[in-house]
C-alpha atoms as a PDB file:
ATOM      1  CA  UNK A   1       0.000   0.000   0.000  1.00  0.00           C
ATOM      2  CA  UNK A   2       1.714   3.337  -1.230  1.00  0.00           C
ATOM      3  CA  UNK A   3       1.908   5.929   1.622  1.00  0.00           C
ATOM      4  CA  UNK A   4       0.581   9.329   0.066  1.00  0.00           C
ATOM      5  CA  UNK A   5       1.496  11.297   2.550  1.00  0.00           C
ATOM      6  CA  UNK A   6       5.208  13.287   2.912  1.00  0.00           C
ATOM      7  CA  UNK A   7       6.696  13.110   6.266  1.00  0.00           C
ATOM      8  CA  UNK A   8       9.883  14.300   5.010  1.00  0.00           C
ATOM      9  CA  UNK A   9       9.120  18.251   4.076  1.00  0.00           C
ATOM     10  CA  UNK A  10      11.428  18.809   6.811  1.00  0.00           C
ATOM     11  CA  UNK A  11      14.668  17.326   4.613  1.00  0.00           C
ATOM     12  CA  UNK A  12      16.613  18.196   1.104  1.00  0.00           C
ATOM     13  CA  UNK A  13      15.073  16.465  -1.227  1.00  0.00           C
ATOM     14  CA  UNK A  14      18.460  16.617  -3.943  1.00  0.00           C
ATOM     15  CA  UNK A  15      18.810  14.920  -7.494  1.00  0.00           C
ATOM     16  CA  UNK A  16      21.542  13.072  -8.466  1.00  0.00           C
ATOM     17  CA  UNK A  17      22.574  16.169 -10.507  1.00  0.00           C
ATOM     18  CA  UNK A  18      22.744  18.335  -7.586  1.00  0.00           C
ATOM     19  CA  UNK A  19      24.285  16.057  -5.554  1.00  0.00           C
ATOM     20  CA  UNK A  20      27.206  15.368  -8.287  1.00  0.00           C
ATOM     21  CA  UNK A  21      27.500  19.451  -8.381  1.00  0.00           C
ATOM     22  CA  UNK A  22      28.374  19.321  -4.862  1.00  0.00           C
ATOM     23  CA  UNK A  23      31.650  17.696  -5.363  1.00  0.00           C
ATOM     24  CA  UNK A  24      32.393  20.479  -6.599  1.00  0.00           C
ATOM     25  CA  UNK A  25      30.826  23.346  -4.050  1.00  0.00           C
ATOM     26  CA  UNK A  26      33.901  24.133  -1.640  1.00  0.00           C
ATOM     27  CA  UNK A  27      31.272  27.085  -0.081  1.00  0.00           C
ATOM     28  CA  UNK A  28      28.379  25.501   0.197  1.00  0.00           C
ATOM     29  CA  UNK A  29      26.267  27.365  -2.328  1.00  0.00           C
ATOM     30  CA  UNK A  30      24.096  24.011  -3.009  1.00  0.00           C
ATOM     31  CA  UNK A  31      23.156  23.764   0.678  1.00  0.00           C
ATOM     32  CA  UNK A  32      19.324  24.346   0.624  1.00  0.00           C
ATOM     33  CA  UNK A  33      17.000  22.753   3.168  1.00  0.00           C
ATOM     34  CA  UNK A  34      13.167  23.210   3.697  1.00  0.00           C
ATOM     35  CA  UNK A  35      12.587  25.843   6.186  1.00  0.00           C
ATOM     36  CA  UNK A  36       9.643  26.937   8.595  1.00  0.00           C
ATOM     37  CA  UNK A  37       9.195  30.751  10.138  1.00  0.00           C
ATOM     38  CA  UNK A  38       9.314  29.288  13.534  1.00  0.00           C
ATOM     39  CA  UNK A  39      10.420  26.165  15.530  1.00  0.00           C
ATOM     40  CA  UNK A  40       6.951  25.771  16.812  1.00  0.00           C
ATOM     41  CA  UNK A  41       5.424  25.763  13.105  1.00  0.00           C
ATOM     42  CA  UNK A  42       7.799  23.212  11.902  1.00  0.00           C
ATOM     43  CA  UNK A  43       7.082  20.768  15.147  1.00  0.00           C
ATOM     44  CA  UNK A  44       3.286  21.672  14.187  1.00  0.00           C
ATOM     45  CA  UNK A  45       3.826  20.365  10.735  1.00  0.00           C
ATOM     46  CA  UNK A  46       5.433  17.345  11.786  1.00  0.00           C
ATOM     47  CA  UNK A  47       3.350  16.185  14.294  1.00  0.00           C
ATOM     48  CA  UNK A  48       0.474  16.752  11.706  1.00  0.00           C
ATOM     49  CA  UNK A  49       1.932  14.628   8.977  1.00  0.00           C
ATOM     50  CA  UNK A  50       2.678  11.965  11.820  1.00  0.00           C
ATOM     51  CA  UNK A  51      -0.897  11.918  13.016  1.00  0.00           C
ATOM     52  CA  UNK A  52      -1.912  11.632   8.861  1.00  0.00           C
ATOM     53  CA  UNK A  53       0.163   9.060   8.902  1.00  0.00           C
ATOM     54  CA  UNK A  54      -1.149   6.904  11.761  1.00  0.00           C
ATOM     55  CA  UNK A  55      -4.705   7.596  10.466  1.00  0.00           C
ATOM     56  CA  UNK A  56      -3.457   6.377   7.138  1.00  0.00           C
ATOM     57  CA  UNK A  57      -1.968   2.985   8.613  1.00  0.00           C
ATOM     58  CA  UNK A  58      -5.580   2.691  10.674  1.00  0.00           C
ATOM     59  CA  UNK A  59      -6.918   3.158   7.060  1.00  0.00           C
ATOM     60  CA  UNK A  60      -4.286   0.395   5.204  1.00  0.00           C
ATOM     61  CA  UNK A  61      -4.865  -1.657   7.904  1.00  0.00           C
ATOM     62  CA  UNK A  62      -8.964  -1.734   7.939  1.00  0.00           C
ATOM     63  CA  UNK A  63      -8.448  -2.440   4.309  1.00  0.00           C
ATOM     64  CA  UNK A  64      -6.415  -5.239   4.222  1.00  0.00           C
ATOM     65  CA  UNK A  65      -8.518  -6.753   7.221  1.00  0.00           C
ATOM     66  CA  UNK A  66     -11.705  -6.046   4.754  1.00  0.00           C
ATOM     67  CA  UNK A  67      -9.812  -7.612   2.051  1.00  0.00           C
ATOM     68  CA  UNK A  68      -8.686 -11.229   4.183  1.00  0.00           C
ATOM     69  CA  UNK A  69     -12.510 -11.380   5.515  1.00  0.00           C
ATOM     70  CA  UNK A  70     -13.741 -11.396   2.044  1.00  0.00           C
ATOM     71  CA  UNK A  71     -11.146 -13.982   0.583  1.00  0.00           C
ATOM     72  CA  UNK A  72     -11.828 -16.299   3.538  1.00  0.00           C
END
């Protein structure tokens, strides 16, 4: 079951392009991360996404229960 929810907005996301350009970045121009306004805002995100996610799993797992009572 594919998990449609991102629980990693919090991280670089970088290509293999970007990540071959950093070989080469001695300053750190290519450092980029996601950022929130405050600390609070970013924990709010988080816990948000985690608490999607656990009602997503709940979901995935009523499904597949749904799915074994109909095949037995």
């Amino acid at each position: 079951m594919e998990k449609a929810i991102q629980t990693d907005f919090l991280f670089a996301q970088p290509s293999f392009a970007s990540g071959a350009a950093r070989v080469l970045d001695l300053l750190g121009v290519f450092d980029d991360y996601n950022r929130s306004e405050t600390p609070q805002e970013a924990d709010g995100k988080a816990i948000a996404a985690d608490w999607l996610v656990v009602g997503q799993d709940l979901c995935d797992a009523i499904q597949q229960q749904e799915e074994d009572s109909k095949a037995a």
